[in-house]
PDB file of N, CA and C in Angstrom:
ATOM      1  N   UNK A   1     -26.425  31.390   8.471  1.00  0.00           N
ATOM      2  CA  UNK A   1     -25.389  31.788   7.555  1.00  0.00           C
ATOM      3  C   UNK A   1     -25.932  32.927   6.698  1.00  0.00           C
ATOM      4  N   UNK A   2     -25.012  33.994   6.740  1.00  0.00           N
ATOM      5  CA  UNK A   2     -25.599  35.271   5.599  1.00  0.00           C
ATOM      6  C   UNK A   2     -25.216  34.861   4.199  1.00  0.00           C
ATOM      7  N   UNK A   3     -26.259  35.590   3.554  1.00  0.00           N
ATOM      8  CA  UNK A   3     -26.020  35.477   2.161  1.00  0.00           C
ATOM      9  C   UNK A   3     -24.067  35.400   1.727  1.00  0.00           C
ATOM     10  N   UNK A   4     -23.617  36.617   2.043  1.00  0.00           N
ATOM     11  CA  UNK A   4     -22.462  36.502   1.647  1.00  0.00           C
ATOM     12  C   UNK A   4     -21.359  35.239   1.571  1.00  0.00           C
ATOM     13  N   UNK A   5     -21.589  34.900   3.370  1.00  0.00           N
ATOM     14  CA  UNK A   5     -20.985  33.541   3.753  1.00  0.00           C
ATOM     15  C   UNK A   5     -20.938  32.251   3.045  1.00  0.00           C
ATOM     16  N   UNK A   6     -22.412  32.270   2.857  1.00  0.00           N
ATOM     17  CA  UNK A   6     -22.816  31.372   1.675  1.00  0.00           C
ATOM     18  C   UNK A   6     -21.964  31.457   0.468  1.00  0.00           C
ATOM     19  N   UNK A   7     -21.634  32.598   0.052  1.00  0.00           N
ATOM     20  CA  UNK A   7     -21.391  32.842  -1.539  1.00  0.00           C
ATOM     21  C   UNK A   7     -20.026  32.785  -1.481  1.00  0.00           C
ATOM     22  N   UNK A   8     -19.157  32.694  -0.601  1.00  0.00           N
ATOM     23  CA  UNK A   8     -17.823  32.998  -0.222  1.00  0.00           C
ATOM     24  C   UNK A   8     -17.257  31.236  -0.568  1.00  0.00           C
ATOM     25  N   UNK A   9     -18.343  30.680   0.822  1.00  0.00           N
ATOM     26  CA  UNK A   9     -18.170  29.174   0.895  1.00  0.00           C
ATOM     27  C   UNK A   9     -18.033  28.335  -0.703  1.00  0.00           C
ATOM     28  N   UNK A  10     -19.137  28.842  -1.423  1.00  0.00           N
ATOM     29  CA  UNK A  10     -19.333  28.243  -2.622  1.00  0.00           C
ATOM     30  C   UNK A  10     -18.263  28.750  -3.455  1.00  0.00           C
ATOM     31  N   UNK A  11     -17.878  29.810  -3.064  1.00  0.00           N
ATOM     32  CA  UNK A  11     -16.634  30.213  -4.323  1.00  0.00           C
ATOM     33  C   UNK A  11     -15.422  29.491  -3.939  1.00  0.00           C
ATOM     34  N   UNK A  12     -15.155  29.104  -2.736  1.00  0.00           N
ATOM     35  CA  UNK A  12     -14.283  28.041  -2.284  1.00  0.00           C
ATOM     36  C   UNK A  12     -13.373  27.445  -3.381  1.00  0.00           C
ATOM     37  N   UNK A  13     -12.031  27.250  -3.399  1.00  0.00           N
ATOM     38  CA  UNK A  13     -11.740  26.217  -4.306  1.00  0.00           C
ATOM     39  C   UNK A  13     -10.890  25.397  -3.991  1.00  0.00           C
ATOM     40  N   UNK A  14     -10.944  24.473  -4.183  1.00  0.00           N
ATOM     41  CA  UNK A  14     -10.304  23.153  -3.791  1.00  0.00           C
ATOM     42  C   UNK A  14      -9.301  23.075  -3.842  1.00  0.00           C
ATOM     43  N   UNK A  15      -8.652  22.477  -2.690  1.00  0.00           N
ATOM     44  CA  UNK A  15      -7.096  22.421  -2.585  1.00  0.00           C
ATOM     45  C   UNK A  15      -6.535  21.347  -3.615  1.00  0.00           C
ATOM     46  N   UNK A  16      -5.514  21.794  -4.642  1.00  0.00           N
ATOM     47  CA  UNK A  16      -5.499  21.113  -5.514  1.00  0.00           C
ATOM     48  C   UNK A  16      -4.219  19.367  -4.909  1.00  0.00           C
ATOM     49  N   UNK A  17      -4.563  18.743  -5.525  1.00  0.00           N
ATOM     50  CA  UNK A  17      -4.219  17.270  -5.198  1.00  0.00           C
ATOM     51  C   UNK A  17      -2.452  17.604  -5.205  1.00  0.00           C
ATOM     52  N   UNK A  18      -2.091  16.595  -4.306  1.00  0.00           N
ATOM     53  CA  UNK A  18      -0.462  16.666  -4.444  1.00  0.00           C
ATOM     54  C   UNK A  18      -0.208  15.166  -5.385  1.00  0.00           C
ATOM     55  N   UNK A  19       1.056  15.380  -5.375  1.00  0.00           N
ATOM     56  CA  UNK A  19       1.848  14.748  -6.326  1.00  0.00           C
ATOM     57  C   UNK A  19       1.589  12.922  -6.117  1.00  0.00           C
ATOM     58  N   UNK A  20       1.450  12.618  -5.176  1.00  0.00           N
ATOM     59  CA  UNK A  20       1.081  11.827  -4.444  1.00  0.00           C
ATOM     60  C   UNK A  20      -0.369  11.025  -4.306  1.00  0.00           C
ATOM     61  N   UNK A  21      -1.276  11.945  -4.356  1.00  0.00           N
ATOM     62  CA  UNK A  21      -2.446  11.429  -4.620  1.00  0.00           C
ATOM     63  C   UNK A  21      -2.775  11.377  -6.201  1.00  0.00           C
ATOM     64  N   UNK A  22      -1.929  12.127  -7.168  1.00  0.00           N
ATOM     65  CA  UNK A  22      -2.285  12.114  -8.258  1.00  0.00           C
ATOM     66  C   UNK A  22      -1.726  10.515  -8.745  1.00  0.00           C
ATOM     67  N   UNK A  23      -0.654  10.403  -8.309  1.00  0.00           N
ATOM     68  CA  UNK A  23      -0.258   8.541  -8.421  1.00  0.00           C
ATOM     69  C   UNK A  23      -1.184   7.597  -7.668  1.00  0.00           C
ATOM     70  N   UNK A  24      -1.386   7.858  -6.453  1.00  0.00           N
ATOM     71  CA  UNK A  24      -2.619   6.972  -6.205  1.00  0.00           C
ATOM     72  C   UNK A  24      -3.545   6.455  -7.084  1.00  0.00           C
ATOM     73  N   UNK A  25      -4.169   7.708  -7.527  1.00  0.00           N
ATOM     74  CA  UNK A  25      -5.296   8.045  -8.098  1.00  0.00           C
ATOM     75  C   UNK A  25      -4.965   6.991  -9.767  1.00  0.00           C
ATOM     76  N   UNK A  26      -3.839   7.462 -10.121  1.00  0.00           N
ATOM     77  CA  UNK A  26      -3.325   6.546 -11.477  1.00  0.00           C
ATOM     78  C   UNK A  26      -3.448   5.452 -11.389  1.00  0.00           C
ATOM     79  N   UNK A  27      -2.751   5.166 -10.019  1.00  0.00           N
ATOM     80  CA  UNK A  27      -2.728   3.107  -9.736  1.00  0.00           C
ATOM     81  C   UNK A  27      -3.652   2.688  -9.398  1.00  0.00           C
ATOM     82  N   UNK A  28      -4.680   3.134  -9.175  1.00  0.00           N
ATOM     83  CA  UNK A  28      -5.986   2.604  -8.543  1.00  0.00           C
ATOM     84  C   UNK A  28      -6.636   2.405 -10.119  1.00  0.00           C
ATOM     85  N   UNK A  29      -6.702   3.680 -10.934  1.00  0.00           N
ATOM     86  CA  UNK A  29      -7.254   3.536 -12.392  1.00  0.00           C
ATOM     87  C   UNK A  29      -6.760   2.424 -13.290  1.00  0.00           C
ATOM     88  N   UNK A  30      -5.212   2.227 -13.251  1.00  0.00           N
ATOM     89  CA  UNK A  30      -4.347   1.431 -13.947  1.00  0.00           C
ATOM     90  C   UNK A  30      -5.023  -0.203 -13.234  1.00  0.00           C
ATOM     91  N   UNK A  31      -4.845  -0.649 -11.976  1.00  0.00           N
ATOM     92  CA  UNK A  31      -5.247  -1.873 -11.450  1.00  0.00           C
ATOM     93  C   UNK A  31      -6.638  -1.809 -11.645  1.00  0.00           C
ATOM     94  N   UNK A  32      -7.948  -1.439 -11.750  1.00  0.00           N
ATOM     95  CA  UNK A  32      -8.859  -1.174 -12.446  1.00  0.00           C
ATOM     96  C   UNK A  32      -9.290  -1.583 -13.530  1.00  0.00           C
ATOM     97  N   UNK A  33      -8.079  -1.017 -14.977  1.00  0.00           N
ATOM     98  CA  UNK A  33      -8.591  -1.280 -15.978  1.00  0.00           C
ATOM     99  C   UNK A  33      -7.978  -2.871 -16.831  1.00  0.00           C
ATOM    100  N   UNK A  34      -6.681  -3.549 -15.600  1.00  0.00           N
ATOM    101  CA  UNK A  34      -6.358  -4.566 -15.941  1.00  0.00           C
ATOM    102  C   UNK A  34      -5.956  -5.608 -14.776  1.00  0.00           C
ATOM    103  N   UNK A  35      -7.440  -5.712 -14.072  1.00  0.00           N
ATOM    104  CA  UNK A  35      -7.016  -6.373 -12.662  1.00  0.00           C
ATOM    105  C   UNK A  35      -6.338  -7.896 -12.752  1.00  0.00           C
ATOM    106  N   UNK A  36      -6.355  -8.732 -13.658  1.00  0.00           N
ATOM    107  CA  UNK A  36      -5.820  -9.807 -13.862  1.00  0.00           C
ATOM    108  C   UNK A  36      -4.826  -9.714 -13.602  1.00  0.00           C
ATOM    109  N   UNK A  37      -3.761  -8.493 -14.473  1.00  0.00           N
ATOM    110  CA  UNK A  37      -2.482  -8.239 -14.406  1.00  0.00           C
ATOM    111  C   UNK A  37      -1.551  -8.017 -13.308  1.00  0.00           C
ATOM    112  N   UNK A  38      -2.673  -7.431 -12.873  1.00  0.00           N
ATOM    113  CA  UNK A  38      -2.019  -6.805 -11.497  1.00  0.00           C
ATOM    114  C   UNK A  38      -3.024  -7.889  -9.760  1.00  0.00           C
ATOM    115  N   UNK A  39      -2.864  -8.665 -10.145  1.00  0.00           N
ATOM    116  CA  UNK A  39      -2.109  -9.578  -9.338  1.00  0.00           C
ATOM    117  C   UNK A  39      -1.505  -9.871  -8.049  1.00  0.00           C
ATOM    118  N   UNK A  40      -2.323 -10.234  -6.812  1.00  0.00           N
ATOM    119  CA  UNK A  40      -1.218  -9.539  -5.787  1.00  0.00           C
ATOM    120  C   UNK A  40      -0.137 -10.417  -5.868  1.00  0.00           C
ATOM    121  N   UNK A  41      -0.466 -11.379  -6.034  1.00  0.00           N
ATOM    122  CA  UNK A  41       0.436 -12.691  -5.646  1.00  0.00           C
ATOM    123  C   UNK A  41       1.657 -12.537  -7.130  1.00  0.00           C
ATOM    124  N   UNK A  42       1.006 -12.220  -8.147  1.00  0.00           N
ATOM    125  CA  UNK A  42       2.456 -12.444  -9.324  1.00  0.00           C
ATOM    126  C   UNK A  42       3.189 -11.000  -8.739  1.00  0.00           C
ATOM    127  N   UNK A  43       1.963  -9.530  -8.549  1.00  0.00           N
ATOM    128  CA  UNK A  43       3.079  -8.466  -8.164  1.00  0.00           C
ATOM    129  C   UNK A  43       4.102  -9.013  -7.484  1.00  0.00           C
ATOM    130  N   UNK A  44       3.978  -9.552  -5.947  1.00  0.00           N
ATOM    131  CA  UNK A  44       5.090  -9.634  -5.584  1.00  0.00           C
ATOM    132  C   UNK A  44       6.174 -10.537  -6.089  1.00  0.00           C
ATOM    133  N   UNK A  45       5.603 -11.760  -6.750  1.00  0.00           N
ATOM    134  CA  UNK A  45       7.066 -12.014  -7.314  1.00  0.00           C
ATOM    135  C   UNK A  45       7.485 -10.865  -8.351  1.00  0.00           C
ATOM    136  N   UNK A  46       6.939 -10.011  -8.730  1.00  0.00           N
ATOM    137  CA  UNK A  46       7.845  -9.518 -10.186  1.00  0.00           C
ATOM    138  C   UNK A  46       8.566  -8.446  -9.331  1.00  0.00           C
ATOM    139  N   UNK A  47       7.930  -8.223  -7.977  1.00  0.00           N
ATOM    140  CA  UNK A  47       8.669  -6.916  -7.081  1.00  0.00           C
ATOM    141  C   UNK A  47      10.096  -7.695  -6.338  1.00  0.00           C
ATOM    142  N   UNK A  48       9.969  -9.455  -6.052  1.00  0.00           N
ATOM    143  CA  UNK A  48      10.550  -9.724  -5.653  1.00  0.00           C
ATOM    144  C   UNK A  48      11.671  -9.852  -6.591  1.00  0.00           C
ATOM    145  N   UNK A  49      11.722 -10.253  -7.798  1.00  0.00           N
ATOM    146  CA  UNK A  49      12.547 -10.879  -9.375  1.00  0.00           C
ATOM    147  C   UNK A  49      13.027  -9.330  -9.420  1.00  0.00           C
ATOM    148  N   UNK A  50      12.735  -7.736  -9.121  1.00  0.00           N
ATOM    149  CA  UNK A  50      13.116  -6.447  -9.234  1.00  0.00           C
ATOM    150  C   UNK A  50      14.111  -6.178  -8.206  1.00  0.00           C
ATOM    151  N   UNK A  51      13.364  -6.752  -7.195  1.00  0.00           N
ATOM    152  CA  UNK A  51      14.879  -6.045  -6.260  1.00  0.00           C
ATOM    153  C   UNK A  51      15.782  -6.756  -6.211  1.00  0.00           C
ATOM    154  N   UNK A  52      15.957  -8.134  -6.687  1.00  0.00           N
ATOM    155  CA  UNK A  52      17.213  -8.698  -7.096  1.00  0.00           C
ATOM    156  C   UNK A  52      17.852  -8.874  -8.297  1.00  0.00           C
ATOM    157  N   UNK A  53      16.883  -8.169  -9.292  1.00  0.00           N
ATOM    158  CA  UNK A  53      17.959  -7.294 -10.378  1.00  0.00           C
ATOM    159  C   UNK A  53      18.812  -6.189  -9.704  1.00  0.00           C
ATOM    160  N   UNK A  54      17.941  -5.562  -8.990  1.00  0.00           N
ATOM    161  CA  UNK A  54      18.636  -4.066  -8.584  1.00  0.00           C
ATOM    162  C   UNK A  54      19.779  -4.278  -7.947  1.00  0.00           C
ATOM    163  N   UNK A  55      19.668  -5.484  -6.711  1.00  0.00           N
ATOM    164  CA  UNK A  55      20.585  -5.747  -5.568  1.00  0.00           C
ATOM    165  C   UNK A  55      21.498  -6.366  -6.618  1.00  0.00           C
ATOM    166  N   UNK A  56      21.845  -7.096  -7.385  1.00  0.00           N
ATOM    167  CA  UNK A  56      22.933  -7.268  -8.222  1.00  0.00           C
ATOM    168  C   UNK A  56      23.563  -6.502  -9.131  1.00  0.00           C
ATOM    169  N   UNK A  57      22.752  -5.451  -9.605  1.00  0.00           N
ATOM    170  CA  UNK A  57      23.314  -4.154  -9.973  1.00  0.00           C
ATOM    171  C   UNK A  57      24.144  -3.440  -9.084  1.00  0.00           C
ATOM    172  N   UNK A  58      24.080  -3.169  -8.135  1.00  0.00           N
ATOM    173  CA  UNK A  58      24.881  -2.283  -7.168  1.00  0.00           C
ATOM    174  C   UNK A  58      25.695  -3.261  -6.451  1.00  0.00           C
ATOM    175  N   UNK A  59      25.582  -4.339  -6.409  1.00  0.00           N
ATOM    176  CA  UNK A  59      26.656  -5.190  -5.964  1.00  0.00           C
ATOM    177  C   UNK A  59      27.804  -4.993  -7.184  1.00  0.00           C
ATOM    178  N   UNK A  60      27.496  -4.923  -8.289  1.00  0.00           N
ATOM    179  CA  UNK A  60      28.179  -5.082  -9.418  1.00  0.00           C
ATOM    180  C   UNK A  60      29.117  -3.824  -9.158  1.00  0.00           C
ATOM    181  N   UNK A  61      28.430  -2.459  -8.772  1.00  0.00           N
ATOM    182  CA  UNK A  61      29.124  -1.339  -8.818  1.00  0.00           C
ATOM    183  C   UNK A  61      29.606  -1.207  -7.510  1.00  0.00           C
ATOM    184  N   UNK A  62      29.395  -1.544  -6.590  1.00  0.00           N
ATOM    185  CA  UNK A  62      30.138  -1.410  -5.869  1.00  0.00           C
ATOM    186  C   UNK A  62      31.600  -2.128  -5.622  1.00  0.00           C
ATOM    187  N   UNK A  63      31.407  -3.391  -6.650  1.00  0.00           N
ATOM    188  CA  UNK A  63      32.599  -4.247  -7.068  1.00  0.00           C
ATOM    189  C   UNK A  63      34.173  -3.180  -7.647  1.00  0.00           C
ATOM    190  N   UNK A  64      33.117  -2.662  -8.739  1.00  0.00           N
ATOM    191  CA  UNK A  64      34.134  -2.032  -9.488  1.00  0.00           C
ATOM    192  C   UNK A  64      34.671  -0.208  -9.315  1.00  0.00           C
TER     193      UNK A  64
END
């Protein structure tokens, strides 16, 4: 590798993170700093107790 190549490589800059990994990156920190909370077994009930708020919400609107 020539000098230059070298210096090119190192000036390199990093492809910056998408939107996507920046939430990863949050939920991994967030379950981290309060792993009790997060729970696999209560998550899913509170995911399960969520989508049947939701599903009765739009049942509601689609009523009216």
């Amino acid at each position: 590798m020539t000098e230059n190549e070298h210096n090119t490589s190192r000036n390199r800059k990093r492809k910056p993170l998408t939107l996507h990994d920046k939430w990863r990156i949050d939920g991994e920190l967030i379950r981290k700093s309060d792993p009790e909370y997060y729970d696999s077994e209560q998550s899913k009930k509170d995911f399960k107790a969520n989508l049947e708020k939701i599903q009765k919400i739009l049942q509601k609107n689609k009523e009216q």
